[in-house]
N, C-alpha and C. Protein backbone atom coordinates (compact mmCIF):
# COMPACT_ATOMS: atom_id res chain seq x y z
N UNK A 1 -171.90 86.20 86.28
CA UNK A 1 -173.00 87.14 86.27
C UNK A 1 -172.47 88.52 85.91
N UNK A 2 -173.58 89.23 85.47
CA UNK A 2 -172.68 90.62 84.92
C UNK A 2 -172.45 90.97 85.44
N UNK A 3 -173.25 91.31 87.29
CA UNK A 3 -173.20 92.35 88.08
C UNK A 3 -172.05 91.93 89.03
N UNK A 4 -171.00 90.99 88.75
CA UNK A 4 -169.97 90.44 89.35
C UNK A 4 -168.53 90.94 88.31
N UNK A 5 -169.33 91.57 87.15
CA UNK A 5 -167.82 92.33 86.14
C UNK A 5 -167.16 93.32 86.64
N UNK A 6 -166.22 93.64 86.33
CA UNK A 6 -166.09 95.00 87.02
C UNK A 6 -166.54 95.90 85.91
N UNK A 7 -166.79 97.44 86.32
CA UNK A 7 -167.17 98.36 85.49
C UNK A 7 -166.44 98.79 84.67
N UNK A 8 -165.59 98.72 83.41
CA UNK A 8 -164.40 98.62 83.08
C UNK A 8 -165.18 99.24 81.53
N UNK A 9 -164.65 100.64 81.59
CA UNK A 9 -165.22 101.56 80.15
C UNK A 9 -164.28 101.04 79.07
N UNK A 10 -164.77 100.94 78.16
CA UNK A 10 -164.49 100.53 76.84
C UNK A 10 -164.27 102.01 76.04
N UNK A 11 -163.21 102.11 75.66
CA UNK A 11 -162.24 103.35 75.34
C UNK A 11 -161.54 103.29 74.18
N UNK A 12 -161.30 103.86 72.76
CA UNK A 12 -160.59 104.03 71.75
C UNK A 12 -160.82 102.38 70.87
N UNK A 13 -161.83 101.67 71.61
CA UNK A 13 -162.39 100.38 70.61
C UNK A 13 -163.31 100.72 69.63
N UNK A 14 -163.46 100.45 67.99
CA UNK A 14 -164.95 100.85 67.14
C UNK A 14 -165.33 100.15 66.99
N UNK A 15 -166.10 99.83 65.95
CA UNK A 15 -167.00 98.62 65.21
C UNK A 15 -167.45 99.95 63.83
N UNK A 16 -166.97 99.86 62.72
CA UNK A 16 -167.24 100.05 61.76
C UNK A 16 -167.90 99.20 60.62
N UNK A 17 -168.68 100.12 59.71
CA UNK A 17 -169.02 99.01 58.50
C UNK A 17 -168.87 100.28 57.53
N UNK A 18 -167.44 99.50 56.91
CA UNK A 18 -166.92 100.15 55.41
C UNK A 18 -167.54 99.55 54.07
N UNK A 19 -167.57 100.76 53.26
CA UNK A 19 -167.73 100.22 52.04
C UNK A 19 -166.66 99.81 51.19
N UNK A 20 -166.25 98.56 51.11
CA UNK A 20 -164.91 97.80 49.80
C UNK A 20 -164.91 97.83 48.75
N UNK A 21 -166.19 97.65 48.35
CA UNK A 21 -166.10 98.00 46.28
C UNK A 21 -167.67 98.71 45.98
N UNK A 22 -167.49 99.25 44.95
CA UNK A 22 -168.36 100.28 44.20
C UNK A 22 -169.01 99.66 42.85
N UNK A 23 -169.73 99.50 42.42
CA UNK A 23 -170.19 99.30 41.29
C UNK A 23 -171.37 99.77 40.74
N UNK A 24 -171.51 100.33 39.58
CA UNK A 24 -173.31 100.39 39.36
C UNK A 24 -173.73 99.76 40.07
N UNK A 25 -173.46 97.99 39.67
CA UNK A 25 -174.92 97.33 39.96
C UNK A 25 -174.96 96.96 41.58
N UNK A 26 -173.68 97.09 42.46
CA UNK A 26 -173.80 96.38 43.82
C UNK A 26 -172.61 97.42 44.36
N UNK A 27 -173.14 97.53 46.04
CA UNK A 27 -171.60 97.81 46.77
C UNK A 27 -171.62 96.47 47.83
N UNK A 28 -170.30 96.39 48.07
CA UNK A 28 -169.57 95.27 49.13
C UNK A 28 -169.53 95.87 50.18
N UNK A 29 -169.77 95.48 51.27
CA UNK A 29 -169.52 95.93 52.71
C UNK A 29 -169.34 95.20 53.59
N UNK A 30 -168.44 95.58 54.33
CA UNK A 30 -167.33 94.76 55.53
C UNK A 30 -167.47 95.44 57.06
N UNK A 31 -168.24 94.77 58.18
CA UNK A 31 -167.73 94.92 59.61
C UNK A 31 -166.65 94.71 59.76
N UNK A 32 -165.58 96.02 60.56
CA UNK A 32 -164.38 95.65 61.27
C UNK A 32 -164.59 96.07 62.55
N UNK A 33 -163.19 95.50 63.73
CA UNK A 33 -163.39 96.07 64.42
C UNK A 33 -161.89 96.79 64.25
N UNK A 34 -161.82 97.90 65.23
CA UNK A 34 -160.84 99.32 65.10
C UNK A 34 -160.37 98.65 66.50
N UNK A 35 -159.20 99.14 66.58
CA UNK A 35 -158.58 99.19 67.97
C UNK A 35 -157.68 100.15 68.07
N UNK A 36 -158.14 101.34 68.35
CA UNK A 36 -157.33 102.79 68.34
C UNK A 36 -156.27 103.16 69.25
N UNK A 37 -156.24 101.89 70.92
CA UNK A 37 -155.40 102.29 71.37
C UNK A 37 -154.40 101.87 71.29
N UNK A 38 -153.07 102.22 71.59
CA UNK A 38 -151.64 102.13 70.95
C UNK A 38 -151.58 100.02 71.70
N UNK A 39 -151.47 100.03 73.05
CA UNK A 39 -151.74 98.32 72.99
C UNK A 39 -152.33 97.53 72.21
N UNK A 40 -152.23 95.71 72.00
CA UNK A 40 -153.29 95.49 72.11
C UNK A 40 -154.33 95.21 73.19
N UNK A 41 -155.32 94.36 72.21
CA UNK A 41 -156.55 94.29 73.07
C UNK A 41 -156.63 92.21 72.95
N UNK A 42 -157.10 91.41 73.92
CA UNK A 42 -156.52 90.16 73.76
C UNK A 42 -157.72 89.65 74.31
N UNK A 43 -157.99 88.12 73.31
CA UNK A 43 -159.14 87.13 73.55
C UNK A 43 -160.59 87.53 73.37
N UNK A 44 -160.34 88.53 72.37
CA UNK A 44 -161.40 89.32 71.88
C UNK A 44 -162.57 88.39 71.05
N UNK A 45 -163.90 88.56 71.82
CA UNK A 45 -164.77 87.95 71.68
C UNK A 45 -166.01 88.65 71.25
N UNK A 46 -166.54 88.16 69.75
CA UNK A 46 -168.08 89.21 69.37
C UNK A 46 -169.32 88.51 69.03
N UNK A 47 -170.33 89.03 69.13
CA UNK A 47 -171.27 88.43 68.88
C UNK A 47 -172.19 89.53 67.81
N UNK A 48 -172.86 89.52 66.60
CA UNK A 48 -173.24 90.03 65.95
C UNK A 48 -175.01 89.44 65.44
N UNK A 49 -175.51 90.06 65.82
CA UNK A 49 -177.20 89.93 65.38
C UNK A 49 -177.35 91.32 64.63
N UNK A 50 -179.05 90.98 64.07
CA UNK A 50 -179.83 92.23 63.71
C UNK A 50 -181.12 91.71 63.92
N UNK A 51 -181.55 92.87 63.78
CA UNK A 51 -183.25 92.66 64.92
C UNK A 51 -184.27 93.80 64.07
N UNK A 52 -185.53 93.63 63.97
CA UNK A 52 -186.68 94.66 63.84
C UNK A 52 -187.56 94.67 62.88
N UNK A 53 -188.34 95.66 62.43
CA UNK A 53 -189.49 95.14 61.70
C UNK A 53 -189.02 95.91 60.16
N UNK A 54 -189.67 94.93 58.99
CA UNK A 54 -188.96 94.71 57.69
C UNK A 54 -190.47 94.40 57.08
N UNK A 55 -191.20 94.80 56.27
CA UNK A 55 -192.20 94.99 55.47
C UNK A 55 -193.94 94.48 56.44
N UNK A 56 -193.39 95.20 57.85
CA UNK A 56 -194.34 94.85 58.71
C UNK A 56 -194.38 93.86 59.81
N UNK A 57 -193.45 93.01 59.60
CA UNK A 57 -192.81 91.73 60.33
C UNK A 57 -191.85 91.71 61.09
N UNK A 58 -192.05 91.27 62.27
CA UNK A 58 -190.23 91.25 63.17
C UNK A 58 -189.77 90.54 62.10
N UNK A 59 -188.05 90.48 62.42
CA UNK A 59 -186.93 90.12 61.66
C UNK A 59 -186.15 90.04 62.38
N UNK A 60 -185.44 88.48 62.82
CA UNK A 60 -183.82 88.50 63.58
C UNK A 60 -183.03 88.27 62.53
N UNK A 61 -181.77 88.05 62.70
CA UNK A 61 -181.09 87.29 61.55
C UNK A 61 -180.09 86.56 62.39
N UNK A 62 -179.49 85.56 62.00
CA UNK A 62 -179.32 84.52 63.39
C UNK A 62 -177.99 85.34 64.20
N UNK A 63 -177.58 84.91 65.45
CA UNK A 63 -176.78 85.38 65.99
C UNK A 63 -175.05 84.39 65.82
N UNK A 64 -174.09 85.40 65.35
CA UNK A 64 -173.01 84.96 64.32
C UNK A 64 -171.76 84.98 65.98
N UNK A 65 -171.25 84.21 66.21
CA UNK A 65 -169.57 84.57 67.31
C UNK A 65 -168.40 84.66 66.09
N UNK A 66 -167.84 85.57 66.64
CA UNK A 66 -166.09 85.63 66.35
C UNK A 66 -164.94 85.39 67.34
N UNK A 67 -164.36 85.18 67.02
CA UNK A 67 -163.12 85.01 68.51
C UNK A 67 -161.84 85.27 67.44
N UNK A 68 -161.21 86.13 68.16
CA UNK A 68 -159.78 86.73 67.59
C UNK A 68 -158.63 86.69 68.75
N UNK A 69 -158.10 85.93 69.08
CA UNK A 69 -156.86 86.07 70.05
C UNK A 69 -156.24 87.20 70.46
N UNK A 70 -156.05 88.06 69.51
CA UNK A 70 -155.48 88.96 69.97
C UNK A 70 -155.94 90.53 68.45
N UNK A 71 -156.03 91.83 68.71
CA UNK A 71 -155.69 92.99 68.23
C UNK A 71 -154.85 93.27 68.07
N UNK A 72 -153.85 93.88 67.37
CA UNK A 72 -153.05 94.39 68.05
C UNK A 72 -153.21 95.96 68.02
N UNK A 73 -152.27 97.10 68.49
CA UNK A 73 -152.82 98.56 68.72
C UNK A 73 -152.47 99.07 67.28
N UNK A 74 -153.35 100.26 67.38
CA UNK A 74 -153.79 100.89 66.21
C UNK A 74 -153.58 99.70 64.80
N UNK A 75 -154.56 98.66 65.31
CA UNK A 75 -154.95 97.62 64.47
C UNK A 75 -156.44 97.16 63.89
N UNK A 76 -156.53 96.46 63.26
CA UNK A 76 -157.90 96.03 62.91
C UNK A 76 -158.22 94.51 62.66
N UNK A 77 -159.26 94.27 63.01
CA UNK A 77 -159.93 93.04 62.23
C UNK A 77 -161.27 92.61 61.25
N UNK A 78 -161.40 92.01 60.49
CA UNK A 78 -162.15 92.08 59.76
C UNK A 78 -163.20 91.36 60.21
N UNK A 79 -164.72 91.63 60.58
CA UNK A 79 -165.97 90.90 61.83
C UNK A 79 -166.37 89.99 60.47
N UNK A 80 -166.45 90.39 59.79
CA UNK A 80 -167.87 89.87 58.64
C UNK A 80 -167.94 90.96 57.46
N UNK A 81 -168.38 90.09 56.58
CA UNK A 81 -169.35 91.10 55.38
C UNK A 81 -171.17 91.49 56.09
N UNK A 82 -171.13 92.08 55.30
CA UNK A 82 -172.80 92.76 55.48
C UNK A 82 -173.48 93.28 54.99
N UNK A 83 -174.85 92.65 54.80
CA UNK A 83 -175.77 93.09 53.31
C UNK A 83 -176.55 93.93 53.35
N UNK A 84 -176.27 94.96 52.27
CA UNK A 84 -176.92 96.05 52.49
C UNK A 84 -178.55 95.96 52.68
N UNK A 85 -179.31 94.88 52.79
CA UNK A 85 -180.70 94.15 53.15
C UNK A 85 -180.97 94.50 54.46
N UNK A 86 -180.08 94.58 55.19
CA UNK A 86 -179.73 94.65 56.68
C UNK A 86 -179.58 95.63 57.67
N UNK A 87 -179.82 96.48 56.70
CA UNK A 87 -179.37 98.64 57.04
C UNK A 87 -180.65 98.78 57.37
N UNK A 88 -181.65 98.28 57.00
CA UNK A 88 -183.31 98.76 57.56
C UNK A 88 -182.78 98.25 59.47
N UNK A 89 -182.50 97.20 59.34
CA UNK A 89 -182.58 96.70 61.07
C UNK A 89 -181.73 96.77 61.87
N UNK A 90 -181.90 96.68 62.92
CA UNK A 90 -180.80 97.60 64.41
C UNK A 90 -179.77 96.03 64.12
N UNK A 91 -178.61 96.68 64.00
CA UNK A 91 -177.61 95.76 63.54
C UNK A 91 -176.29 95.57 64.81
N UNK A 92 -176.64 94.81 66.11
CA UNK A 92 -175.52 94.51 67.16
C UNK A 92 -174.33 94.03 67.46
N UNK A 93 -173.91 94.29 67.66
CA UNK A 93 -172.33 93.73 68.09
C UNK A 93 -171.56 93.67 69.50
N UNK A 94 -171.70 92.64 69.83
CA UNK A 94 -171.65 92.91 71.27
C UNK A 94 -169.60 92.39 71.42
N UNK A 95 -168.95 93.21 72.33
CA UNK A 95 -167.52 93.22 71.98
C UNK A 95 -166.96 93.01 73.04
N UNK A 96 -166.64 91.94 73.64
CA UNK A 96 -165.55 91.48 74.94
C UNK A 96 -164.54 91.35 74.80
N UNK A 97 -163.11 92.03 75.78
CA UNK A 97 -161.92 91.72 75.28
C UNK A 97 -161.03 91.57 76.60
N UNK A 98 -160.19 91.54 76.89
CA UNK A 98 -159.12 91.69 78.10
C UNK A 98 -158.05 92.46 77.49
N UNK A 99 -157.67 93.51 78.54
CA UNK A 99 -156.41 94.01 78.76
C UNK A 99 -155.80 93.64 80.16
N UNK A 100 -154.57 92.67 79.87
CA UNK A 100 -154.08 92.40 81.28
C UNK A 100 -155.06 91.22 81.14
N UNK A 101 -155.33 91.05 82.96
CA UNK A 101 -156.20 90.80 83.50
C UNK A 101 -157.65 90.89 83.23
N UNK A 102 -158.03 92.24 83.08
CA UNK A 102 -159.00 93.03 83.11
C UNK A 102 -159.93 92.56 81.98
N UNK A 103 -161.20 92.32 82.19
CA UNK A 103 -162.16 92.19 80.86
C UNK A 103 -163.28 93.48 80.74
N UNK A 104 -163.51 94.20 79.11
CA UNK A 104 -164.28 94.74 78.87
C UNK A 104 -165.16 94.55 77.86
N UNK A 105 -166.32 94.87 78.08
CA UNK A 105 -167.33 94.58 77.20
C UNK A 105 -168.26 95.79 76.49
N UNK A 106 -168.85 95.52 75.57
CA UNK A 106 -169.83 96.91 74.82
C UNK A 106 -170.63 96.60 73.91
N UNK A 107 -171.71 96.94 73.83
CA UNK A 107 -172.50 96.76 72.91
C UNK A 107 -172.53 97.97 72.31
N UNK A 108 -172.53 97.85 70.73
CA UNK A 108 -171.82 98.65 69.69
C UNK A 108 -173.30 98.62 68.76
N UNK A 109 -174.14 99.40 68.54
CA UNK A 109 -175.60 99.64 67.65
C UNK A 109 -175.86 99.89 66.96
N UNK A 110 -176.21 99.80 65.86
CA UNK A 110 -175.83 100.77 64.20
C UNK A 110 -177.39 100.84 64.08
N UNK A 111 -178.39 101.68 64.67
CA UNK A 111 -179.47 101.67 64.57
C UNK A 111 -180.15 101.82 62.73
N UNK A 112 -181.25 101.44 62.67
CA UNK A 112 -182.06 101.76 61.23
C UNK A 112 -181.21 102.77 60.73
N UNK A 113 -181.72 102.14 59.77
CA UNK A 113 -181.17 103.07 58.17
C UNK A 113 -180.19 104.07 58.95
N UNK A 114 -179.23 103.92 59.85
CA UNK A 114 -177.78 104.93 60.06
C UNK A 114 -176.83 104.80 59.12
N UNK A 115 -177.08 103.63 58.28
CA UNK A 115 -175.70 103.40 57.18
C UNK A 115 -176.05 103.91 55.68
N UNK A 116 -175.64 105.26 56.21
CA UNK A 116 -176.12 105.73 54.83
C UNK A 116 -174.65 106.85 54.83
N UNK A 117 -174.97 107.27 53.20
CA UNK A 117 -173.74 108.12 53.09
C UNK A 117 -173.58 109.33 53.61
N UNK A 118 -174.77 110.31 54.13
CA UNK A 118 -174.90 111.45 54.82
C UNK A 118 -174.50 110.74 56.38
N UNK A 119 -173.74 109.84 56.84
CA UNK A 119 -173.29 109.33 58.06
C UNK A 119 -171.71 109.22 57.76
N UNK A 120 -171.20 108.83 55.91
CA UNK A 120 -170.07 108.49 55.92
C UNK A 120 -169.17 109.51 56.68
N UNK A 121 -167.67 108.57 57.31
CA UNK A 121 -167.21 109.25 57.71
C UNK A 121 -165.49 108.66 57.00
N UNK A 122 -164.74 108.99 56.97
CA UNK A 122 -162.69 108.17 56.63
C UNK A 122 -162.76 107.58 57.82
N UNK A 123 -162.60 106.66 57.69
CA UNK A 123 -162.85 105.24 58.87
C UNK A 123 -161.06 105.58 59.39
N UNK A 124 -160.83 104.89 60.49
CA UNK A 124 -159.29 105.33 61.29
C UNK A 124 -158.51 104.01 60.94
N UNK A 125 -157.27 104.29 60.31
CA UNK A 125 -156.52 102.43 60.01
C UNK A 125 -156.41 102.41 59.22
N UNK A 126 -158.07 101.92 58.28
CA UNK A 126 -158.34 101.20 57.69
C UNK A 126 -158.46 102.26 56.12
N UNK A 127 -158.25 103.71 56.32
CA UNK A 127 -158.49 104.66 55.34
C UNK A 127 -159.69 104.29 54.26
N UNK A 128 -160.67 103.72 55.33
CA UNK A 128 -161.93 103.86 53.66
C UNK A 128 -162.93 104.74 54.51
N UNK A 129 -164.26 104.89 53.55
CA UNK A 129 -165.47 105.15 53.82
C UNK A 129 -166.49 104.66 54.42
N UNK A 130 -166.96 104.49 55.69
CA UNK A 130 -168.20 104.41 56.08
C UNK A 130 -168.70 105.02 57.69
N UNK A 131 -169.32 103.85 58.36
CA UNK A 131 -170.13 104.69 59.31
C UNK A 131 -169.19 103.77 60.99
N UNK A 132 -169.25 104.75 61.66
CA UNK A 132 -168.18 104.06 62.91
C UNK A 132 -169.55 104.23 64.32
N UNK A 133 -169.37 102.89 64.89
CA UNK A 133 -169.98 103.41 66.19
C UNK A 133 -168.95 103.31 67.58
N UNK A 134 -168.77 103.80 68.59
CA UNK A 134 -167.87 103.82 69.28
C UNK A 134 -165.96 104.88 69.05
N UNK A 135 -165.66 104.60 70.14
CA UNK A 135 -163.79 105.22 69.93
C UNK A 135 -163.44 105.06 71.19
């Protein structure tokens, strides 16, 4: 049960979505996750949905798991690609990991249309362009 977790803040972890290639006709875009602190982070577990209304209609899009054994510090992993179809709707990521013992969790939100270029930011690591939620 949750209320049996301990309260355990989630600190120097992101969830970014960079842009990888450029073209007239299309850009590519990639969820990572960041792990900014100098450890790693271990048995790292995500869950990724999107949710909301799209030409008048709710819209889920199914709910995706990852499992990565381990981060390591000031490291990254690559969650998924992601279509720019998908920037209209609240786009989740929910992020469990252990240090030690210890397990932490976060839900990470990239609300409507936030993935835009007046958001870009030089992503940390990974030296590209886009939008970060969390640190």
């Amino acid at each position: 049960m949750k209320k049996d977790l301990p309260a355990n803040i989630v600190e120097d972890v992101a969830v970014v979505v960079a842009l990888e290639k450029e073209s007239p006709e299309f850009r590519t875009w990639y969820v990572y996750l960041i792990n900014l602190k100098d450890q790693p982070i271990e048995n790292v577990l995500i869950t990724s949905k999107g949710y909301g209304e799209k030409d008048g209609e709710q819209v889920k899009t199914s709910t995706l798991r990852h499992m990565f054994p381990a981060v390591d510090g000031q490291g990254f992993k690559l969650i998924e690609p992601i279509a720019e179809e998908t920037f209209g709707l609240t786009n989740e990521y929910w992020v469990s990991y252990y240090i030690g013992r210890e397990i932490f969790d976060k839900k990470f939100i990239f609300l409507p249309e936030s993935i835009i270029e007046a958001n870009f930011i030089k992503l940390p690591i990974l030296n590209k362009v886009g939008v970060m939620v969390g640190k």
